[in-house]
Protein backbone atom coordinates (compact mmCIF):
# COMPACT_ATOMS: atom_id res chain seq x y z
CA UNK A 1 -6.30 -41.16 37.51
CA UNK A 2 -8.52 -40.52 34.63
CA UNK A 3 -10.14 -37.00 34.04
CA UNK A 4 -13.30 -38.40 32.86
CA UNK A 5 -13.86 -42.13 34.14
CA UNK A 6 -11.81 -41.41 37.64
CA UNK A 7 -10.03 -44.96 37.52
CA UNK A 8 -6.89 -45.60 38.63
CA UNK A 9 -5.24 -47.33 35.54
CA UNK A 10 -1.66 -48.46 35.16
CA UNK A 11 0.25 -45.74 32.92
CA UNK A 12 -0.12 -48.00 30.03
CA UNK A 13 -3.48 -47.05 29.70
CA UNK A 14 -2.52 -43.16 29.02
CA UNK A 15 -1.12 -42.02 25.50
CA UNK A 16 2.16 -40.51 25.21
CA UNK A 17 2.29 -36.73 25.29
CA UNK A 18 5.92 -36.19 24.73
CA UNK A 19 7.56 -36.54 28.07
CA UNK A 20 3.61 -36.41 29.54
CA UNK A 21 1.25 -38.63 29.61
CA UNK A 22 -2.47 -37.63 28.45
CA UNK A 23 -5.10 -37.04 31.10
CA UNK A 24 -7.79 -39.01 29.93
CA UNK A 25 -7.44 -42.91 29.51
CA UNK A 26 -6.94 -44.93 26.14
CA UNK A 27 -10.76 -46.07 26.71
CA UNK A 28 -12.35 -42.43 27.08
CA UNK A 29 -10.25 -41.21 24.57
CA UNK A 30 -11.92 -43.83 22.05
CA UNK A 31 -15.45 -43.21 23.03
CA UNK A 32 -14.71 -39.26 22.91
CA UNK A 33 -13.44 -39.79 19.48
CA UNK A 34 -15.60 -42.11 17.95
CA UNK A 35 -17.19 -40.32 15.05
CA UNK A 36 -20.00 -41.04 12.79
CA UNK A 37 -20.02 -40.54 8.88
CA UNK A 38 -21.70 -36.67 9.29
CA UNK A 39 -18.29 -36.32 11.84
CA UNK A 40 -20.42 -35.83 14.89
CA UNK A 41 -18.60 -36.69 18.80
CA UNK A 42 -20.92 -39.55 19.93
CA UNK A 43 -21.52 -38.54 23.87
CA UNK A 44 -23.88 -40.13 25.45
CA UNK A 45 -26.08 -37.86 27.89
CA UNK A 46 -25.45 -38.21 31.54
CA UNK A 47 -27.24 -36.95 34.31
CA UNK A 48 -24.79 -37.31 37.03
CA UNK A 49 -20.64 -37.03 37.52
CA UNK A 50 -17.85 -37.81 39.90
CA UNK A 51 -16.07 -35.00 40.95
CA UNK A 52 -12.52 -35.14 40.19
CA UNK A 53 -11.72 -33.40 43.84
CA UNK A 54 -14.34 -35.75 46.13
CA UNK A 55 -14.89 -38.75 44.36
CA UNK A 56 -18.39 -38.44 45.05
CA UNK A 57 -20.99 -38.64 42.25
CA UNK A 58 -23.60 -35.84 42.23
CA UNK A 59 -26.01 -34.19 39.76
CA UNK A 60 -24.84 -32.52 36.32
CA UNK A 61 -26.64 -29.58 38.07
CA UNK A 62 -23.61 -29.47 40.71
CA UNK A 63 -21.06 -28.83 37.98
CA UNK A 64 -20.23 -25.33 36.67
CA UNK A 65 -20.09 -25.39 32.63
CA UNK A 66 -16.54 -25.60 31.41
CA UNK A 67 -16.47 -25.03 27.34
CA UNK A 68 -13.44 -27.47 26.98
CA UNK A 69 -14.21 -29.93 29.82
CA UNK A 70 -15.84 -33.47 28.99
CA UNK A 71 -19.65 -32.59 28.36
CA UNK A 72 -19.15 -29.10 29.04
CA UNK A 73 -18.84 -29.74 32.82
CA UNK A 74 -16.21 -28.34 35.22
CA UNK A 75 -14.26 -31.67 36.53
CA UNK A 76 -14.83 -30.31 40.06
CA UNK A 77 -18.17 -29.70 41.48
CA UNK A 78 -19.19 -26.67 42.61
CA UNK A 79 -18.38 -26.81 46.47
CA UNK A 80 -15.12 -28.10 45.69
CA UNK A 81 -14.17 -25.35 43.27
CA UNK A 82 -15.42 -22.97 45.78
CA UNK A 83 -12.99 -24.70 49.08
CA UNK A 84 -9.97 -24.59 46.28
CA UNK A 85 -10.68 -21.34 45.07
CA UNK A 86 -10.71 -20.08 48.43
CA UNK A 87 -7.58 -22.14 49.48
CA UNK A 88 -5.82 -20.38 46.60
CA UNK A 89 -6.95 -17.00 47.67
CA UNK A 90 -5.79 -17.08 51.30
CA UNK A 91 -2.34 -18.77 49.91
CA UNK A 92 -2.19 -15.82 47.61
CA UNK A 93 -2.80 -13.46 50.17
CA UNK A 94 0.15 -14.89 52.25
CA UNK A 95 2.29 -14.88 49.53
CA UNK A 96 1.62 -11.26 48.79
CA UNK A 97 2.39 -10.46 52.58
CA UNK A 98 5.59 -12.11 52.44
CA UNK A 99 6.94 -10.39 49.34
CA UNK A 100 5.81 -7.60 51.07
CA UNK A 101 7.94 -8.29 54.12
CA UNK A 102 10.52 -9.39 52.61
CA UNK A 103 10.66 -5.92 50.47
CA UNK A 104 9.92 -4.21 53.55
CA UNK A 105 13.17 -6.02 55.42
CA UNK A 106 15.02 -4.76 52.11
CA UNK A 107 14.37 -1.39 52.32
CA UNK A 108 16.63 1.39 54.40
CA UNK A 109 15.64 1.95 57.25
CA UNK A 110 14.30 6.02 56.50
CA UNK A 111 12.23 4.51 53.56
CA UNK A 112 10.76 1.49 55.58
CA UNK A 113 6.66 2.32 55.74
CA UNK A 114 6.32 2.45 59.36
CA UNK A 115 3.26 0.03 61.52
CA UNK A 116 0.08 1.76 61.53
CA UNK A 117 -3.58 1.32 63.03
CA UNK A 118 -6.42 0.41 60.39
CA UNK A 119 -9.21 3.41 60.29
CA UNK A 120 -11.86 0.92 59.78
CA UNK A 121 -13.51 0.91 63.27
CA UNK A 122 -14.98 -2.48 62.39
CA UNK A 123 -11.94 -3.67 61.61
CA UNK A 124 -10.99 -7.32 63.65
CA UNK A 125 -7.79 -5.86 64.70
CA UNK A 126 -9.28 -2.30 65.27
CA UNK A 127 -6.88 -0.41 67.73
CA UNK A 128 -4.07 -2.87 67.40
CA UNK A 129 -1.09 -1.75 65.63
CA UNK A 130 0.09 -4.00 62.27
CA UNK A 131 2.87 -4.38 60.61
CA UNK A 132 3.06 -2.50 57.21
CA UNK A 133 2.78 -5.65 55.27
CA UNK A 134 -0.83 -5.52 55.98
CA UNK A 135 -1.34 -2.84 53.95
CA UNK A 136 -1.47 -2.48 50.38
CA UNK A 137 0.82 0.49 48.82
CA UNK A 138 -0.09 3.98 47.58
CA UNK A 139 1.32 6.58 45.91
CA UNK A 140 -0.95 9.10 46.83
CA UNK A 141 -0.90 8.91 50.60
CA UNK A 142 1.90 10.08 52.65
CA UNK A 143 2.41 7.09 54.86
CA UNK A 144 2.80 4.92 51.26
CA UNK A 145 0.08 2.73 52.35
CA UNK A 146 -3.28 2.55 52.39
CA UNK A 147 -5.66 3.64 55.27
CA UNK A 148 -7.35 0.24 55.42
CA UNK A 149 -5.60 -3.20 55.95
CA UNK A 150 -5.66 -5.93 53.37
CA UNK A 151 -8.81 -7.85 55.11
CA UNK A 152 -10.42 -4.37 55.49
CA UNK A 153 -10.02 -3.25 51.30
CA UNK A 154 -11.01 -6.70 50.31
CA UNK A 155 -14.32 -6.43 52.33
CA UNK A 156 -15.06 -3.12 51.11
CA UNK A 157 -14.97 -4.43 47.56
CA UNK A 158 -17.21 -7.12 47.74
CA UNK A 159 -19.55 -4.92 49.70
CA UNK A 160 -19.43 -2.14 47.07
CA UNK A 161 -19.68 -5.09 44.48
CA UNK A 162 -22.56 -6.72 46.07
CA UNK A 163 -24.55 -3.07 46.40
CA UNK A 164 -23.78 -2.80 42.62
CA UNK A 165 -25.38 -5.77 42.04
CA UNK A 166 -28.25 -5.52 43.97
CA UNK A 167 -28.96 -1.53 42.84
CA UNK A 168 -29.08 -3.40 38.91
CA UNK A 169 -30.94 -5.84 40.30
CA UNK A 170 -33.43 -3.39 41.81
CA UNK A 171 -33.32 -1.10 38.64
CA UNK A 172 -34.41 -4.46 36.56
CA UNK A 173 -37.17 -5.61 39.01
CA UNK A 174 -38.74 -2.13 38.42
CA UNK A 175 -38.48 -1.73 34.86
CA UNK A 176 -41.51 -0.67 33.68
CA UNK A 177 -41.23 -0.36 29.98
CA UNK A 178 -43.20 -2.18 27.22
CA UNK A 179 -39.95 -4.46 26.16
CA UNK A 180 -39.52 -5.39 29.66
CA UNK A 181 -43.03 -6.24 30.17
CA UNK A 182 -43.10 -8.03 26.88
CA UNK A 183 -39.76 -9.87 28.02
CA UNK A 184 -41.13 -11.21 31.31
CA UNK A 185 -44.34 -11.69 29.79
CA UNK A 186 -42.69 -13.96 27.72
CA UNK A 187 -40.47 -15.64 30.35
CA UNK A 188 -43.68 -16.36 32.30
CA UNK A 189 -45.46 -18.09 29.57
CA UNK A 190 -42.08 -19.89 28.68
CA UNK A 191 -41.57 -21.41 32.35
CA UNK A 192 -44.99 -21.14 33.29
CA UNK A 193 -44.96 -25.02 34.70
CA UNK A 194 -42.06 -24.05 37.02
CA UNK A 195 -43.84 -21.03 38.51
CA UNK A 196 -46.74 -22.91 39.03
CA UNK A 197 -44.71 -26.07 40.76
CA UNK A 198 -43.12 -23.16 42.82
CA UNK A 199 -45.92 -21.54 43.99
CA UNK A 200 -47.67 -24.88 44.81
CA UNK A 201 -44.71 -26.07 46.56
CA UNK A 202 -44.61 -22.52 49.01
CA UNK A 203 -48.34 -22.92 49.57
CA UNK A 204 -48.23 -26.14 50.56
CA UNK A 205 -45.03 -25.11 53.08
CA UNK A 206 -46.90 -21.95 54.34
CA UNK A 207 -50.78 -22.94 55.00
CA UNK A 208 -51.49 -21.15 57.88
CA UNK A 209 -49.82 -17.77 55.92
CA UNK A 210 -52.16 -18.61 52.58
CA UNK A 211 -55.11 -19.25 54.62
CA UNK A 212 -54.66 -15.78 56.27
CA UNK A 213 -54.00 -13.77 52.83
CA UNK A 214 -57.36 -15.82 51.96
CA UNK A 215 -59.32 -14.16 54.62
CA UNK A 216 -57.92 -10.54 54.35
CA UNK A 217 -58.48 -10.57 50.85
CA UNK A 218 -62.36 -11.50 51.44
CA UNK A 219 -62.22 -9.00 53.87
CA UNK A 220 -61.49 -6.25 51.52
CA UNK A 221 -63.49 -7.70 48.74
CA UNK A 222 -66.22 -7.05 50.68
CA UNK A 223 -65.43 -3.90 52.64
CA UNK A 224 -65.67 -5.22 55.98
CA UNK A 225 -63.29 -6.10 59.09
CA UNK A 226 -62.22 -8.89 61.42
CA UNK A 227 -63.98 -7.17 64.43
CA UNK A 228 -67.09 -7.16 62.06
CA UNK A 229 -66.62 -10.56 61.55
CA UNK A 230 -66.62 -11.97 65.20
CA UNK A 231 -68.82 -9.62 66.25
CA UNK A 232 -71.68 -11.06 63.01
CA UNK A 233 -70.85 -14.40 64.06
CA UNK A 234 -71.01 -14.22 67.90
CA UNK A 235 -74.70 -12.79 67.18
CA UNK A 236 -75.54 -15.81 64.83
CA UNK A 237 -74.12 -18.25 67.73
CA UNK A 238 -71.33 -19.61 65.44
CA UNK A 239 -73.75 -20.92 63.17
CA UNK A 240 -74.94 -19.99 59.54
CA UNK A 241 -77.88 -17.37 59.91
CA UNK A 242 -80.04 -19.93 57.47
CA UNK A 243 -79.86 -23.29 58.00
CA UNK A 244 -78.05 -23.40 61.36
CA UNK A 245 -74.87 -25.59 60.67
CA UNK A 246 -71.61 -24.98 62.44
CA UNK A 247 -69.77 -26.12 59.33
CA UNK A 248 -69.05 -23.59 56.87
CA UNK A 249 -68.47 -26.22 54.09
CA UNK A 250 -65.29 -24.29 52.42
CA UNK A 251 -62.25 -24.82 51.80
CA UNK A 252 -61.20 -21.75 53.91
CA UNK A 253 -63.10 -22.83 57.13
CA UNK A 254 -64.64 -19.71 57.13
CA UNK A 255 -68.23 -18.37 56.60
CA UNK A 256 -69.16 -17.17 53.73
CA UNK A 257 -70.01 -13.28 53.84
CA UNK A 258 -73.51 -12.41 51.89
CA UNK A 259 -74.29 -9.25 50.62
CA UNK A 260 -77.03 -7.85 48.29
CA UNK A 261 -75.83 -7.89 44.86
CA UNK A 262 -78.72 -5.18 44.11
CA UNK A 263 -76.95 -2.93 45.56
CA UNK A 264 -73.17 -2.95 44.03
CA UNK A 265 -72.94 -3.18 40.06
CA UNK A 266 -68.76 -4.61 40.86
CA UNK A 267 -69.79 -8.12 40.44
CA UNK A 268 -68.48 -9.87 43.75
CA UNK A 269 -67.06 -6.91 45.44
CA UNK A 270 -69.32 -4.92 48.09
CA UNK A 271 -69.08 -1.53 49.13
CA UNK A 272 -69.19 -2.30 52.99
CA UNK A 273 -72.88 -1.07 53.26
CA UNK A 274 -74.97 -3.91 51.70
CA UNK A 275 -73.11 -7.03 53.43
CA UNK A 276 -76.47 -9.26 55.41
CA UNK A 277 -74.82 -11.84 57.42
CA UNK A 278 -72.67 -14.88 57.53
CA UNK A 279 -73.38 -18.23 55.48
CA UNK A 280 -72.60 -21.28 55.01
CA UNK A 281 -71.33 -22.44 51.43
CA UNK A 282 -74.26 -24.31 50.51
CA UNK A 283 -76.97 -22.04 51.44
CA UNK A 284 -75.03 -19.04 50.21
CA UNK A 285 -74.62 -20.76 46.64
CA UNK A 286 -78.60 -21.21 47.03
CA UNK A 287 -79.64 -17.80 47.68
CA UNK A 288 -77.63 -16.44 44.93
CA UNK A 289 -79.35 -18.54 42.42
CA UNK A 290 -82.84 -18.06 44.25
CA UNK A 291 -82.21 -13.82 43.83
CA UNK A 292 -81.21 -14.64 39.98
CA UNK A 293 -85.07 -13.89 39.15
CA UNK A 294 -83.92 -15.08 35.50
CA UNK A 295 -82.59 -18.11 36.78
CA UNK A 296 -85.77 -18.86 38.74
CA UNK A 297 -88.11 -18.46 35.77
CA UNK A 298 -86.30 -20.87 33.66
CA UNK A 299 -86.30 -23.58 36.88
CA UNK A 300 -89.64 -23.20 36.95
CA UNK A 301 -90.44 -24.28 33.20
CA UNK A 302 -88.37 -26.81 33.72
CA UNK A 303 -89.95 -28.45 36.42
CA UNK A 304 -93.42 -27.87 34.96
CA UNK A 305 -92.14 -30.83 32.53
CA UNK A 306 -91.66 -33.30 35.41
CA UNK A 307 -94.56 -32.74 37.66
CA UNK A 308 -93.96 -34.66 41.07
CA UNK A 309 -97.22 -36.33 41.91
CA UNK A 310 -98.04 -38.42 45.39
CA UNK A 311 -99.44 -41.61 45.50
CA UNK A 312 -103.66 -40.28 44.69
CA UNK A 313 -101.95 -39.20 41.29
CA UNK A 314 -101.92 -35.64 43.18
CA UNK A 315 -100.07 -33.12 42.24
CA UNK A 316 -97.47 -32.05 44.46
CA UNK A 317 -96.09 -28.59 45.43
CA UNK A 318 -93.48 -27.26 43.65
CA UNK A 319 -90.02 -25.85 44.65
CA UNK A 320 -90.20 -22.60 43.34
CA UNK A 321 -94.25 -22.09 44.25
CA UNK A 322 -94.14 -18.44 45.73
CA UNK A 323 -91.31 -17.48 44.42
């Protein structure tokens, strides 16, 4: 079988590598060779592969990087790599217990390491007594073997691995310096369409959750409370204090809470003791221009150049008149 096309070809097809045969086919080797004048490989790009171990094609995004393989690309995909990998490490670690035996049988029998209990409580075999070659040796201990078992050490090293990596992990996430802030300052602007597709893709999983951070936040803005809230709205009868509607017209489904901007100089935010009443989107949008005296003044001229007159040739009312 090929390396990089996965055919099974006659062994024709494979160059002679002394008493070998190559691993790629006559055909790959061609195309992998074929060189311009400026000496460059001509690869085309690919965005999928067959793993070598599955036969099943998958995304380049499945393969670990391999500096020597064909495009870079580990020949197995990742899963696979991880099953052998893993198959290699429990053959290892029987191989390691029977040279260990074997050693063991070897051995007179006043130097033979004698069967012990593991002193990990949480050990799977806690309380049972193993045979020695499920320890690892030491020189420093008396017994000649290690306190744990095999299964035992090996779980205490990824666990002190993994808190390693998770304490540098932590001490990056709270860097606070101005290279780090300049760093992910720049990795923001740099992948700014895949934060944005991220957080678009979690809001659209988690609507109830977004629409709830949406109210508490308005909540604070304005320095009020959820029992305030009911309680304003069960005295309005579920309906905006102006106009009456039941709708609220937003995209939140909630009313709109109005407050005197007077009163606060914080732009939007209230300090709890101006807030009026509940409104809905339109009328609250209204009112704010109608308290903008500025605003007001300059609808007025306006309108003064497009007098509305009934059908004597009246003039008719303005809607600013009083204000």
């Amino acid at each position: 079988m090929c390396e990089v096309c996965h055919a099974r070809l006659p062994i024709t097809y494979f160059k002679k590598r002394g008493i070998m045969r190559a691993a790629v086919c006559n055909g790959c080797w061609r195309i992998a060779n074929d060189t311009r004048g400026d000496g460059k490989i001509i690869l085309e790009p690919i965005t999928s592969k067959v793993c070598a171990k599955c036969g099943i094609e998958k995304p380049i995004e499945d393969f670990a990087k391999y500096s020597t393989g064909r495009y870079g690309l580990h020949s197995y995909c990742k899963d696979c790599s991880r099953k052998v990998n893993r198959s290699y490490a429990d053959k290892r670690l029987e191989d390691v217990k029977e040279q260990r035996r074997l050693e063991y049988l070897q051995m007179s029998v006043e130097d033979r390491p004698q069967p012990k209990i593991c002193s990990n409580p949480d050990c799977q075999q806690a309380g049972i007594i193993q045979p020695p070659e499920n320890f690892h040796k030491s020189r420093i201990h008396r017994t000649g073997l290690l306190p744990d078992c095999i299964v035992c050490e090996l779980e205490r090293k990824r666990q002190t691995l993994e808190n390693r990596r998770n304490t540098i992990n932590e001490q990056h996430r709270q860097g606070n310096g101005p290279e780090r802030k300049a760093y992910h300052k720049r990795w923001r602007d740099e992948n700014k369409e895949h934060l944005n597709k991220q957080m678009k893709d979690w809001r659209e999983a988690n609507p109830e959750h977004v629409k709830e951070k949406y109210i508490q936040r308005r909540f604070r803005q304005y320095g009020v409370t959820q029992e305030w809230y009911d309680k304003t709205l069960a005295a309005q009868g579920g309906m905006c204090a102006i106009c009456g509607s039941t709708d609220p017209k937003s995209n939140g489904d909630t009313f709109h809470i109005d407050h005197n901007h007077n009163c606060c100089s914080n732009g939007c935010n209230s300090c709890g003791k101006c807030v009026r009443g509940l409104l809905c989107s339109v009328c609250n949008t209204w009112l704010g221009l109608i308290e903008k005296k500025d605003w007001v003044t300059k609808a007025k001229a306006y309108l003064r150049k497009f007098p509305l007159k009934d059908d004597s040739g009246n003039d008719q009312p303005s809607l600013f008149d009083g204000l």
